[in-house]
N, C-alpha and C. Protein backbone atom coordinates (compact mmCIF):
# COMPACT_ATOMS: atom_id res chain seq x y z
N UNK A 1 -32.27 22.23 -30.46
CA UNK A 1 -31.65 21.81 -29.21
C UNK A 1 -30.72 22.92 -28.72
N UNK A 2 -30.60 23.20 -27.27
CA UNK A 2 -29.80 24.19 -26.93
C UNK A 2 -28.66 23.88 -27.02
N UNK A 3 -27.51 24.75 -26.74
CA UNK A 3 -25.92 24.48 -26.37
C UNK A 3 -25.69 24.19 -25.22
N UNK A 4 -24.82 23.62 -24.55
CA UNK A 4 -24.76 23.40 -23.47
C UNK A 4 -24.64 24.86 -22.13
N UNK A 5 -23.87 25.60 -22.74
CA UNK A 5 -23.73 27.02 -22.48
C UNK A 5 -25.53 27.59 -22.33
N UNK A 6 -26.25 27.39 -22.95
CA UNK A 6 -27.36 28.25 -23.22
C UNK A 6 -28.35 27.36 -21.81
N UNK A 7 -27.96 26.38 -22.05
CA UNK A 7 -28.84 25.31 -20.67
C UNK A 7 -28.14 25.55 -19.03
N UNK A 8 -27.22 25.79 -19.22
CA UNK A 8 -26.28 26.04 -18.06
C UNK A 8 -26.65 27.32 -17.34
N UNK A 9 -26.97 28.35 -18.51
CA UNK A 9 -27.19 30.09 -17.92
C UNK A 9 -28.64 29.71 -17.01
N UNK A 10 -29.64 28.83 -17.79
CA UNK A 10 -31.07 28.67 -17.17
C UNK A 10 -30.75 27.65 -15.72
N UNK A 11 -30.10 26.86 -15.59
CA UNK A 11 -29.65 26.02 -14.27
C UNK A 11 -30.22 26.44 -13.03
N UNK A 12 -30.71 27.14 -12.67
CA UNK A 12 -30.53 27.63 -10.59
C UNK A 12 -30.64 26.61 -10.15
N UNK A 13 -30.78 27.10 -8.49
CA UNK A 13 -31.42 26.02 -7.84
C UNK A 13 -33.19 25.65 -7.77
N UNK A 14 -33.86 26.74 -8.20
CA UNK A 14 -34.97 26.57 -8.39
C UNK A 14 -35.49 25.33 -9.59
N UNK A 15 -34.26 25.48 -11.16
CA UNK A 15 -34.42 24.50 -12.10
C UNK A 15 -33.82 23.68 -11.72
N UNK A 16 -34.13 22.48 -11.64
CA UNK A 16 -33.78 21.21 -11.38
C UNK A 16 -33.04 20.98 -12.88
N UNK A 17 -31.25 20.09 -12.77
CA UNK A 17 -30.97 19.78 -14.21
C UNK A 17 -31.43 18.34 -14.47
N UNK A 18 -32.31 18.31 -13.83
CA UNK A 18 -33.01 16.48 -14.72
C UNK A 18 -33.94 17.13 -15.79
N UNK A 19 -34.59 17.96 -15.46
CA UNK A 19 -35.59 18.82 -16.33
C UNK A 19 -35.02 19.19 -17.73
N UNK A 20 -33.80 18.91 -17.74
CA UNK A 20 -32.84 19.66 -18.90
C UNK A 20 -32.49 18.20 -19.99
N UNK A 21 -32.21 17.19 -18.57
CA UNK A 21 -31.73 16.26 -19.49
C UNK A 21 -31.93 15.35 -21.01
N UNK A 22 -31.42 15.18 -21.51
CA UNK A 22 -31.51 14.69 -22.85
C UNK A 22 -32.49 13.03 -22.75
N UNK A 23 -31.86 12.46 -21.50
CA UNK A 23 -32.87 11.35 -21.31
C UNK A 23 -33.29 11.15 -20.25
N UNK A 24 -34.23 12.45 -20.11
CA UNK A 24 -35.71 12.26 -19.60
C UNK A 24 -36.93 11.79 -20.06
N UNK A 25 -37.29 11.07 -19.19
CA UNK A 25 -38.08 9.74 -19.54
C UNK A 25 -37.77 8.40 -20.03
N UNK A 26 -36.75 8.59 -20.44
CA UNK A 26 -35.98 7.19 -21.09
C UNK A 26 -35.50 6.46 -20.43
N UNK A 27 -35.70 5.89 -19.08
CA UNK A 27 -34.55 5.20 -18.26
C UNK A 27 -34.68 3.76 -18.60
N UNK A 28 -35.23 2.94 -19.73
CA UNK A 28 -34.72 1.92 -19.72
C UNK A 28 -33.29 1.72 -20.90
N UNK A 29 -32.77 2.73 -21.01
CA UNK A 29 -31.14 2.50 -21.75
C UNK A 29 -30.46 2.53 -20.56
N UNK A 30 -31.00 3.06 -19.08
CA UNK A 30 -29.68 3.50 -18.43
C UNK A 30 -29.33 2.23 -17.02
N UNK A 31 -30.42 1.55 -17.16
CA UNK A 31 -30.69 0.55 -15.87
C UNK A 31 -31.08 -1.08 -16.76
N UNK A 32 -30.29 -1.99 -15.84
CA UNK A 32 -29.87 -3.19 -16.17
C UNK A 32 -31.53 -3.89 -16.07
N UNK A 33 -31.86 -4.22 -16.88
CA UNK A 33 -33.07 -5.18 -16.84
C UNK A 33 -32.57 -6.66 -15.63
N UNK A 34 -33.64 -7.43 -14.94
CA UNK A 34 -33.24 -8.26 -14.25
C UNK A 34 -32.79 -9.40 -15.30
N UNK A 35 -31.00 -10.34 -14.92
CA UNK A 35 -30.78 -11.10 -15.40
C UNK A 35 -29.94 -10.87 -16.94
N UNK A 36 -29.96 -9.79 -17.12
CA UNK A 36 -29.36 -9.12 -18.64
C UNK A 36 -28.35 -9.88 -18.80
N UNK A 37 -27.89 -10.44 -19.95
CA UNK A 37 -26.38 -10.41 -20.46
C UNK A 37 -25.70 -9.62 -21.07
N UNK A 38 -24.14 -9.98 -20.77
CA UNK A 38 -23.48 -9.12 -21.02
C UNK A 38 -23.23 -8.37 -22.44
N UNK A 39 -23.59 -9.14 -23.23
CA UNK A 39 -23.69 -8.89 -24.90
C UNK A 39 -24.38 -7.52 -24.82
N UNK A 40 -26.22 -7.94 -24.50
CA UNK A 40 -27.34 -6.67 -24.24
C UNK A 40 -27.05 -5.63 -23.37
N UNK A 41 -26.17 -6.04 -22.47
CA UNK A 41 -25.77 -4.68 -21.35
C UNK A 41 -24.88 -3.46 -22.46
N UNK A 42 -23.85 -4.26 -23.08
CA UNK A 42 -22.50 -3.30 -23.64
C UNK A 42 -23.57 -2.82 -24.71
N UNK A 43 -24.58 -3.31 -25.43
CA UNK A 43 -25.34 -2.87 -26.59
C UNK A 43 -26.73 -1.69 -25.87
N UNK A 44 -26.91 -2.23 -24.87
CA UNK A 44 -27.34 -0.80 -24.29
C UNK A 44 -26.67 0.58 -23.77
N UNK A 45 -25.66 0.01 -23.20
CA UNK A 45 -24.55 0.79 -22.66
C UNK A 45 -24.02 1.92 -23.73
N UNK A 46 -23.81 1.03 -24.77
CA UNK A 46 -23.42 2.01 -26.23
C UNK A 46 -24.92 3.50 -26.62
N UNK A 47 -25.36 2.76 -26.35
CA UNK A 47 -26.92 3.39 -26.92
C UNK A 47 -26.91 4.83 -26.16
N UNK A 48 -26.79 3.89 -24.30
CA UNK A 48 -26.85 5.46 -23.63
C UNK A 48 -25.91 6.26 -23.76
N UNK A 49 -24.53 5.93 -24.06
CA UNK A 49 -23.22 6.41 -23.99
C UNK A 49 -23.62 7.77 -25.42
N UNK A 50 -24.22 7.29 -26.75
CA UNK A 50 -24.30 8.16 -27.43
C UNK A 50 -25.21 9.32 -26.92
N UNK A 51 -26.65 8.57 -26.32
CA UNK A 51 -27.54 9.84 -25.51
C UNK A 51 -26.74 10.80 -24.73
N UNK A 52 -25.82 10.35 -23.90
CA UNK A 52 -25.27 11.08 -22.66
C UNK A 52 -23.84 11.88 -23.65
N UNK A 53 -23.54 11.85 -24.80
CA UNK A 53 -22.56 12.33 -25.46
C UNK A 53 -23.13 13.90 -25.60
N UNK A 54 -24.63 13.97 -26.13
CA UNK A 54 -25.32 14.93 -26.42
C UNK A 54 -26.02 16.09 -25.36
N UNK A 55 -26.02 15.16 -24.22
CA UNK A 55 -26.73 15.77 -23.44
C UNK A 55 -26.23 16.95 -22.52
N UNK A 56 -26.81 17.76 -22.64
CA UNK A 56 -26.41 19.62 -21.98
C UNK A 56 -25.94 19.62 -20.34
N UNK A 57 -26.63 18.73 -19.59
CA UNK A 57 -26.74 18.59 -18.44
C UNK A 57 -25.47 17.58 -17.62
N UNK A 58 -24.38 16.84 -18.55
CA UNK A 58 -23.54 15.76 -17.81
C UNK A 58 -22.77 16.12 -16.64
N UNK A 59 -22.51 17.34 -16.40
CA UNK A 59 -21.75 17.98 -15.76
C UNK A 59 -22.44 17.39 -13.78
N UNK A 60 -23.47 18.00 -14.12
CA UNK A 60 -24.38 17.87 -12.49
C UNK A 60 -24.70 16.58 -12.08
N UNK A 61 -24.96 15.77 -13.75
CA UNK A 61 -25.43 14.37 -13.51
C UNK A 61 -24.52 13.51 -13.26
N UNK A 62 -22.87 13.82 -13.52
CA UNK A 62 -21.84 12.62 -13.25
C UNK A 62 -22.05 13.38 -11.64
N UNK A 63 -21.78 14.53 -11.36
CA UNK A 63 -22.12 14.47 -9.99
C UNK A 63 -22.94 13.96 -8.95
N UNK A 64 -23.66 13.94 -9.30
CA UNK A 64 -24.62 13.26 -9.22
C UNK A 64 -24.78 11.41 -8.21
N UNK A 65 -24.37 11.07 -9.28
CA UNK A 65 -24.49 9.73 -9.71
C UNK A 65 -22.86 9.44 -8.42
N UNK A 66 -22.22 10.03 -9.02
CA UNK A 66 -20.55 9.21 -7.88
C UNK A 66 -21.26 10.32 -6.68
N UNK A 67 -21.69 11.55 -6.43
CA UNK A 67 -21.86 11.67 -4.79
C UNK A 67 -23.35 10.95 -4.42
N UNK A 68 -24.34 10.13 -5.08
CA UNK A 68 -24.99 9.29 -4.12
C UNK A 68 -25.11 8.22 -4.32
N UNK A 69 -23.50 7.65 -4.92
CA UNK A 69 -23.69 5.92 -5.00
C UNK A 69 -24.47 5.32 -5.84
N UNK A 70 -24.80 6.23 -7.21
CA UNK A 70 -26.06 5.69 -7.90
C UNK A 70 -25.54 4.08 -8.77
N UNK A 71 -26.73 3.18 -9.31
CA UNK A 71 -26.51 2.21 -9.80
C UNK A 71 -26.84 2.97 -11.08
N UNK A 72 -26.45 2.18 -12.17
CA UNK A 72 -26.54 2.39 -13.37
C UNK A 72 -25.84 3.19 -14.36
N UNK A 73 -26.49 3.39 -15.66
CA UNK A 73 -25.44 4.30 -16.50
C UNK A 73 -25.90 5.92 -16.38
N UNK A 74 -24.65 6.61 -15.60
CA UNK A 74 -25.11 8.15 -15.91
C UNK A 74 -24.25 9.08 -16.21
N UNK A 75 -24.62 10.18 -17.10
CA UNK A 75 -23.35 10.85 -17.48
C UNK A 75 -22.76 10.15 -18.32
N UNK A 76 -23.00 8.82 -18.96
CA UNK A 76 -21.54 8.58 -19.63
C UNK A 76 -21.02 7.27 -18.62
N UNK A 77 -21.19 6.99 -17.79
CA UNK A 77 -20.24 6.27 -16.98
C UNK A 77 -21.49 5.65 -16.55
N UNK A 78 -20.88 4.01 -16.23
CA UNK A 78 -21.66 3.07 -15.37
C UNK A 78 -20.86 2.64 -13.85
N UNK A 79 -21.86 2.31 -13.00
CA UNK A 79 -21.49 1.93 -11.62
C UNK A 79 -20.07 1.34 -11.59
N UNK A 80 -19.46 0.39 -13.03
CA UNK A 80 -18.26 -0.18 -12.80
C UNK A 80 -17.36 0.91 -13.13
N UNK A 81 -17.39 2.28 -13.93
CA UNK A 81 -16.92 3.20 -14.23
C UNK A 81 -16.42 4.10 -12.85
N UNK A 82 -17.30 4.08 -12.27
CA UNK A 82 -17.72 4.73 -11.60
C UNK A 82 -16.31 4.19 -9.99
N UNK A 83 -16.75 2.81 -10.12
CA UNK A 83 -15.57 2.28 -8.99
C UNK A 83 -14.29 2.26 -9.39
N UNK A 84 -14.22 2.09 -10.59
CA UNK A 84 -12.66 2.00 -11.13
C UNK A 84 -11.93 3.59 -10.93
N UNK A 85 -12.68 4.68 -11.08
CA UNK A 85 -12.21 5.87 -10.52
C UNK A 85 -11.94 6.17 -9.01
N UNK A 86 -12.82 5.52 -8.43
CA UNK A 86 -12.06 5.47 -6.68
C UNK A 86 -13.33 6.42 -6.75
N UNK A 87 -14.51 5.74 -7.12
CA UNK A 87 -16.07 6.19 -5.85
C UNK A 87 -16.55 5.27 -5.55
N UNK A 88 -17.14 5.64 -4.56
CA UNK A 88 -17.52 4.17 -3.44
C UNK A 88 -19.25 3.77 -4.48
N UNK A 89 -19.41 2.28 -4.99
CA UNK A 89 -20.15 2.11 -5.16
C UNK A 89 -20.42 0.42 -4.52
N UNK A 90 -21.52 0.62 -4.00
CA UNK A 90 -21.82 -1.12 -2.59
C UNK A 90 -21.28 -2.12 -3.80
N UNK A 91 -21.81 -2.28 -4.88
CA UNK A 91 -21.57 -3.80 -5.57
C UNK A 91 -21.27 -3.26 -6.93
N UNK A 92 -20.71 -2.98 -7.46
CA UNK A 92 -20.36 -2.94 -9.00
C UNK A 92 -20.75 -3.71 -9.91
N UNK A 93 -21.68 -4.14 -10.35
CA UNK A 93 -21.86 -5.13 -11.19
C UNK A 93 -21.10 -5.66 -12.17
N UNK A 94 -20.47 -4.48 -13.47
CA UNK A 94 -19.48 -5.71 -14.18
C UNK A 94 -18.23 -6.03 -13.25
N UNK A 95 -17.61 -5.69 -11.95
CA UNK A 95 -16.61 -6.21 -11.58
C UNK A 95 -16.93 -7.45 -10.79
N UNK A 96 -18.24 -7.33 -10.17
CA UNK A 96 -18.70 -8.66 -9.81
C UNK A 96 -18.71 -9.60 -10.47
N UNK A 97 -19.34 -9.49 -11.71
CA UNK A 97 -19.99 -10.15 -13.35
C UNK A 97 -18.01 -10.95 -13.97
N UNK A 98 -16.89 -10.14 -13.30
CA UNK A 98 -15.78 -10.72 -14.13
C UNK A 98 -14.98 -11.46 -12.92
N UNK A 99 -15.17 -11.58 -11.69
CA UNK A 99 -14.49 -11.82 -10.81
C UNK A 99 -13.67 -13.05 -11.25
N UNK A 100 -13.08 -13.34 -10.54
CA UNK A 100 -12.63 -14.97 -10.98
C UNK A 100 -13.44 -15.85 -10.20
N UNK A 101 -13.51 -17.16 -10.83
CA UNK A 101 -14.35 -18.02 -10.20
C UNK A 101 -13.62 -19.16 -9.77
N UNK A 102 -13.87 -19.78 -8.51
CA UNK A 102 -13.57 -21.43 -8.39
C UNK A 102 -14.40 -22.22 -8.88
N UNK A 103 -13.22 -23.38 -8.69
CA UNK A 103 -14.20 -24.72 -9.84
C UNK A 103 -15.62 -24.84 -9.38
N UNK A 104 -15.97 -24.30 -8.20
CA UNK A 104 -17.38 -24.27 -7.68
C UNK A 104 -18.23 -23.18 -8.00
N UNK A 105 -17.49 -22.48 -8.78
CA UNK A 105 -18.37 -21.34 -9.41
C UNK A 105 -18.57 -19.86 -8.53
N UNK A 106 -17.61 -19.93 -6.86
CA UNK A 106 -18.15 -19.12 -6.06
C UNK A 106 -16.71 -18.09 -6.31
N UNK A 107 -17.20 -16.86 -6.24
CA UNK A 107 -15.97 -15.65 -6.15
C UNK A 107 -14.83 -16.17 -5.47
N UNK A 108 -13.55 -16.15 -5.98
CA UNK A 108 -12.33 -16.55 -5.50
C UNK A 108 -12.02 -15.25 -4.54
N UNK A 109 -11.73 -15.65 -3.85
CA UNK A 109 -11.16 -14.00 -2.68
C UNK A 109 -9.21 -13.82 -2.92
């Protein structure tokens, strides 16, 4: 496996850094299956968190991900990660997922 340094020198704009990434091809650690619970989310979440620990490329990919609003886990960080830093993401899922609820079950404002 390269160093991160050694992947970085190869980078241009001609190489694309998805081509580099550690999980390419793997995107079901990084995206919420429909209906998931929260148990299986944090136990996936962990999974990618170790992939994205390793991976040469996090630098372009957290960029990535907060300049086009992406859903899911990237870089290390998920969409709720992602809002709690002050980037605009449309719906956050775990902050939705913890909101408070009325006795009717609907988001308290």
């Amino acid at each position: 496996m390269s160093s991160a340094s050694e992947v970085e020198a190869v980078i241009t704009p001609e190489v694309d850094w998805r081509s580099q990434a550690a999980c390419s091809g793997n995107v079901t650690l990084f995206f919420a299956k429909k209906a998931e619970r929260p148990q299986a989310r944090a136990r996936r979440e962990a999974k990618a968190m170790r992939l994205c620990a390793q991976c040469p490329v996090q630098d372009p990919c957290r960029n990535h991900a907060r300049t086009h609003r992406e859903y899911g886990f990237w870089a290390g960080e998920s969409e709720e990660d992602r809002h709690l830093l002050g980037f605009t993401v449309s719906a956050p899922i775990g902050i939705r997922a913890r909101a408070p609820r009325d006795a009717s079950g609907t988001v308290a404002s």
